[in-house]
C-alpha atoms as a PDB file:
ATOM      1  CA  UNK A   1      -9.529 -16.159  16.964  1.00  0.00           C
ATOM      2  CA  UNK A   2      -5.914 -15.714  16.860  1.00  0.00           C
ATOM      3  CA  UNK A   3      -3.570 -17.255  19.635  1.00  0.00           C
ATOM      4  CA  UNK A   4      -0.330 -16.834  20.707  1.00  0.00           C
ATOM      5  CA  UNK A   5       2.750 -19.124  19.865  1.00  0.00           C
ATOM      6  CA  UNK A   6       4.434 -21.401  22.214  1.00  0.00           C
ATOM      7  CA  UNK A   7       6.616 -17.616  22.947  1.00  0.00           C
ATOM      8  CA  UNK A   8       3.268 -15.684  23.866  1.00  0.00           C
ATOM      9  CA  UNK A   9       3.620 -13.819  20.864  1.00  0.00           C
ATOM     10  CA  UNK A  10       0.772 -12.920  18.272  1.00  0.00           C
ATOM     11  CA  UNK A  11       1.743 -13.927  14.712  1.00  0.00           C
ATOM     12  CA  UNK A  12      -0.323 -11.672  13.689  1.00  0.00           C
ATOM     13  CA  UNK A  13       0.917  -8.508  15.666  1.00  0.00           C
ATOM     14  CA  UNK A  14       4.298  -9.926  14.990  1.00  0.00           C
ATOM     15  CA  UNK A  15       3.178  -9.695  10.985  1.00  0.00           C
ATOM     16  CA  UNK A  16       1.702  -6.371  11.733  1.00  0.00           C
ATOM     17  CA  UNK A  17       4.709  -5.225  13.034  1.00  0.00           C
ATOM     18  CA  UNK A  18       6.991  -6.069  10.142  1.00  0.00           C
ATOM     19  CA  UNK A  19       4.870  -4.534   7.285  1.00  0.00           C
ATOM     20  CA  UNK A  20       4.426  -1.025   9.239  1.00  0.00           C
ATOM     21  CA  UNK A  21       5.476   1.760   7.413  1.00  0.00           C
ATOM     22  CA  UNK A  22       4.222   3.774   4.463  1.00  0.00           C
ATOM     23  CA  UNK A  23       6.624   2.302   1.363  1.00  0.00           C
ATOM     24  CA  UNK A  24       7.314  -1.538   3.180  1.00  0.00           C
ATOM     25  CA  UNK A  25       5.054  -3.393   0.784  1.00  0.00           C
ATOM     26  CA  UNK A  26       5.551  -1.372  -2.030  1.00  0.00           C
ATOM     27  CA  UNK A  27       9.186  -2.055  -1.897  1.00  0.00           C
ATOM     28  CA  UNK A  28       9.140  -5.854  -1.793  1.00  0.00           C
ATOM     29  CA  UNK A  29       6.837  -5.750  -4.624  1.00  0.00           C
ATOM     30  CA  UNK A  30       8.970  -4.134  -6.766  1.00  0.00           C
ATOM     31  CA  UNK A  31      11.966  -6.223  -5.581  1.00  0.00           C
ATOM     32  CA  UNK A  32      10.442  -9.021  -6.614  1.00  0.00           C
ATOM     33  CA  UNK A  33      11.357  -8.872 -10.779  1.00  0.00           C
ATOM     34  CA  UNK A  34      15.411  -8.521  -9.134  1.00  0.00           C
ATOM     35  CA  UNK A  35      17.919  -6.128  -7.517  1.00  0.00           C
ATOM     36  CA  UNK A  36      17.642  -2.722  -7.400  1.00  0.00           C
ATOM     37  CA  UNK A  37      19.357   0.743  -6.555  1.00  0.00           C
ATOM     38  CA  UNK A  38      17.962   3.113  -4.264  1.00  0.00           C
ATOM     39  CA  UNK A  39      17.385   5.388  -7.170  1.00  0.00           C
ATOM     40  CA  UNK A  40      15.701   2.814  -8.969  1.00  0.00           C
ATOM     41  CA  UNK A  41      13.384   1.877  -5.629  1.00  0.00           C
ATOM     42  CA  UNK A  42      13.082   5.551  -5.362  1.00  0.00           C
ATOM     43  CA  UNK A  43      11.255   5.871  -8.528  1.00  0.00           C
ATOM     44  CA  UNK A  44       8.954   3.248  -8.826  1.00  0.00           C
ATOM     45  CA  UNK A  45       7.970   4.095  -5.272  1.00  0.00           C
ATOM     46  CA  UNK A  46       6.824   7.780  -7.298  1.00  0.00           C
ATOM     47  CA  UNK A  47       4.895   6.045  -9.570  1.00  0.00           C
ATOM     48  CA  UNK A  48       1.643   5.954  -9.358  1.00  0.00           C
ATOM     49  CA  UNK A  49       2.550   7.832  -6.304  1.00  0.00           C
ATOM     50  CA  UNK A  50      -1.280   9.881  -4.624  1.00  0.00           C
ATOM     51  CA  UNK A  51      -0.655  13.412  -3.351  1.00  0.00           C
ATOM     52  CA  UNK A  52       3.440  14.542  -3.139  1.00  0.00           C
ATOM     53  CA  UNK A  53       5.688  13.382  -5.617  1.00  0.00           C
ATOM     54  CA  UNK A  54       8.642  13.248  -2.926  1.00  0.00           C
ATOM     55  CA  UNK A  55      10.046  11.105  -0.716  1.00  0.00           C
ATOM     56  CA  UNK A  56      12.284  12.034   1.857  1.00  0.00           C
ATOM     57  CA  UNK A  57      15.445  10.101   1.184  1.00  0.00           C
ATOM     58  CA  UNK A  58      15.630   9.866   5.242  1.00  0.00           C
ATOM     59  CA  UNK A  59      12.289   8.013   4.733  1.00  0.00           C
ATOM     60  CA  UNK A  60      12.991   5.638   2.248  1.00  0.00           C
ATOM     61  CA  UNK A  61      16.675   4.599   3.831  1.00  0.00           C
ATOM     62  CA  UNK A  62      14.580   4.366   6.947  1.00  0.00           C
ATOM     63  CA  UNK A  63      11.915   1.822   5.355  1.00  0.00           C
ATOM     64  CA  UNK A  64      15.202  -0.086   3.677  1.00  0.00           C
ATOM     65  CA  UNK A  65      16.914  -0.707   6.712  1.00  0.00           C
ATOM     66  CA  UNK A  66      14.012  -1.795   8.917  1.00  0.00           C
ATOM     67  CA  UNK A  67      13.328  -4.434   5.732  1.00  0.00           C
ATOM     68  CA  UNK A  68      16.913  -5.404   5.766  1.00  0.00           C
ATOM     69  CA  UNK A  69      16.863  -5.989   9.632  1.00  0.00           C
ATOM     70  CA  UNK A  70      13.759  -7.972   9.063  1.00  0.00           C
ATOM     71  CA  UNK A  71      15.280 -10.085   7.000  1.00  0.00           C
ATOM     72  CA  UNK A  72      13.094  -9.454   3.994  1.00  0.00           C
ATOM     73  CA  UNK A  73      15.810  -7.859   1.977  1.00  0.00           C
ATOM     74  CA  UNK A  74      19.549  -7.917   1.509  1.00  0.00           C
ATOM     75  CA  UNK A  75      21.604  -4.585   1.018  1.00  0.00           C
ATOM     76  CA  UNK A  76      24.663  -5.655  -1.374  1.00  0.00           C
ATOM     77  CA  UNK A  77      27.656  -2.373  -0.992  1.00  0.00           C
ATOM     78  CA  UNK A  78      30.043  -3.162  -4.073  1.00  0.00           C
ATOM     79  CA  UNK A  79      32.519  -0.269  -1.701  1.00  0.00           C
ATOM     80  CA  UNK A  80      33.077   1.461  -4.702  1.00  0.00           C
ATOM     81  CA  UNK A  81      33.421   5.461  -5.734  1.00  0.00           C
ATOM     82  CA  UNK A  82      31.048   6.698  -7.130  1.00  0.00           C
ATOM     83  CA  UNK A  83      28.782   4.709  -4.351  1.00  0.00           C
ATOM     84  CA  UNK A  84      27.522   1.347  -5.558  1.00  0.00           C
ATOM     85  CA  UNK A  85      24.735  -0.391  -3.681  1.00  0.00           C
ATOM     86  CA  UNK A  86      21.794  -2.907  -4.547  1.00  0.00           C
ATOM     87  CA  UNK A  87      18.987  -4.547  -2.527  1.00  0.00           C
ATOM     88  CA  UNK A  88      17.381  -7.376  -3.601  1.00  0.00           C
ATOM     89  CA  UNK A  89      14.950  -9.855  -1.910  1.00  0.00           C
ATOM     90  CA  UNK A  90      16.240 -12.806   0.616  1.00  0.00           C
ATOM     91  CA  UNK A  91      14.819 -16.050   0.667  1.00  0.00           C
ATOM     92  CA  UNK A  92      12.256 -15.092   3.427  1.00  0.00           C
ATOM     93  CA  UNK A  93      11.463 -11.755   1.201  1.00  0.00           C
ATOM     94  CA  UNK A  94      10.259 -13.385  -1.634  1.00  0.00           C
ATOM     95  CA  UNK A  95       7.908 -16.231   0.463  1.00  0.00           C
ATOM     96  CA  UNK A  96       6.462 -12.944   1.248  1.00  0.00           C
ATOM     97  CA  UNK A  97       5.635 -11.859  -2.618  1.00  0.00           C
ATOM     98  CA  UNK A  98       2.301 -14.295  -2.741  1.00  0.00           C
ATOM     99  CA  UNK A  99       1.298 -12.786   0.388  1.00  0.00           C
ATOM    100  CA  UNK A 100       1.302  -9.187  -1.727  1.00  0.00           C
ATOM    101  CA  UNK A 101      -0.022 -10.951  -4.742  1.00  0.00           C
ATOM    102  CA  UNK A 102      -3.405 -11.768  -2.931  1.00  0.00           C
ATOM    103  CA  UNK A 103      -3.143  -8.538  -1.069  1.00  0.00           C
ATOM    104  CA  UNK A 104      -2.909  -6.520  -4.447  1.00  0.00           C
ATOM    105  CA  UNK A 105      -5.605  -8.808  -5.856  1.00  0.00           C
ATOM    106  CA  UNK A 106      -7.875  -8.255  -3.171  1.00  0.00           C
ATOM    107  CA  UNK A 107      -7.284  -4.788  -3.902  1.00  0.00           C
ATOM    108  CA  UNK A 108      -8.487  -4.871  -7.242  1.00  0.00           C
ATOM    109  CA  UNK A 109     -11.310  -6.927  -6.091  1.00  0.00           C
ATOM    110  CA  UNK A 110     -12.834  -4.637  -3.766  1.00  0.00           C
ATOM    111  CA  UNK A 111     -10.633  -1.760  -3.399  1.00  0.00           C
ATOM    112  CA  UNK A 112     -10.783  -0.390  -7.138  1.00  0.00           C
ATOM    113  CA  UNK A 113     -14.235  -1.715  -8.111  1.00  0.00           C
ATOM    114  CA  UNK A 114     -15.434   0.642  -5.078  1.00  0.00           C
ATOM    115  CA  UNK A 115     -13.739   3.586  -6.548  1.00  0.00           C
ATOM    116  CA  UNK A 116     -14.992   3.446  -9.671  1.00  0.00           C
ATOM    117  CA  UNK A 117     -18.835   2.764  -8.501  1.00  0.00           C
ATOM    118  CA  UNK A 118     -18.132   5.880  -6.475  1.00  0.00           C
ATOM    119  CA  UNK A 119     -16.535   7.799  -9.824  1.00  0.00           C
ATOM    120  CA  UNK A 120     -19.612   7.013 -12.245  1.00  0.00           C
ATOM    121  CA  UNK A 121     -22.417   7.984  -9.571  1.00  0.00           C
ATOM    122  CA  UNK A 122     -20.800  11.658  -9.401  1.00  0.00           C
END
């Protein structure tokens, strides 16, 4: 059972609440080998990528700026022409990679092994 802090909140809803959204995890995961330009988050977001191959740029800034008011990433503007801007992880962003790690692993665990029992009955 999980109880609520000394503030009444629920860690876990709390967590919940921070990892919402469709690209969130995704995005710290790829963060985690160093900075990164939109363009480059942009496309290893499409890889691998189930279904559309496009993601709204409203979207993805959408997903960065939520992570960057989280705390989980920084967003570094060089305030240069042409546009210059990198995100990379913060401290508390990358105590958060393990957390994917297991996640991901768990994944492959269950997740994939489940697929392909499903693929080689058909």
């Amino acid at each position: 059972m999980v109880k609520a802090s000394a503030s009444g909140a629920c860690p876990v809803a709390a967590f919940q609440k921070l990892i919402s959204g469709k690209y969130k995890l995704r995005i710290v995961w790829d963060l985690k080998d160093g900075p990164r330009r939109y363009g480059e988050i942009r496309t290893g977001l499409l890889r691998g990528l189930g279904g559309s191959a496009e993601i709204a740029p409203r979207v993805l800034s959408r997903e960065l700026k939520a992570l960057t008011e989280s705390g989980l990433i920084d967003r570094k503007d060089y305030g240069v022409v042409p546009p210059k801007v990198e995100y990379r992880l913060t401290r508390k962003g990358k105590s958060f990679v393990p957390v994917i790690a297991v996640i991901r692993d768990w994944g492959h665990r269950h997740l994939v092994a489940d697929v392909e029992t499903m693929m080689a009955a058909e």
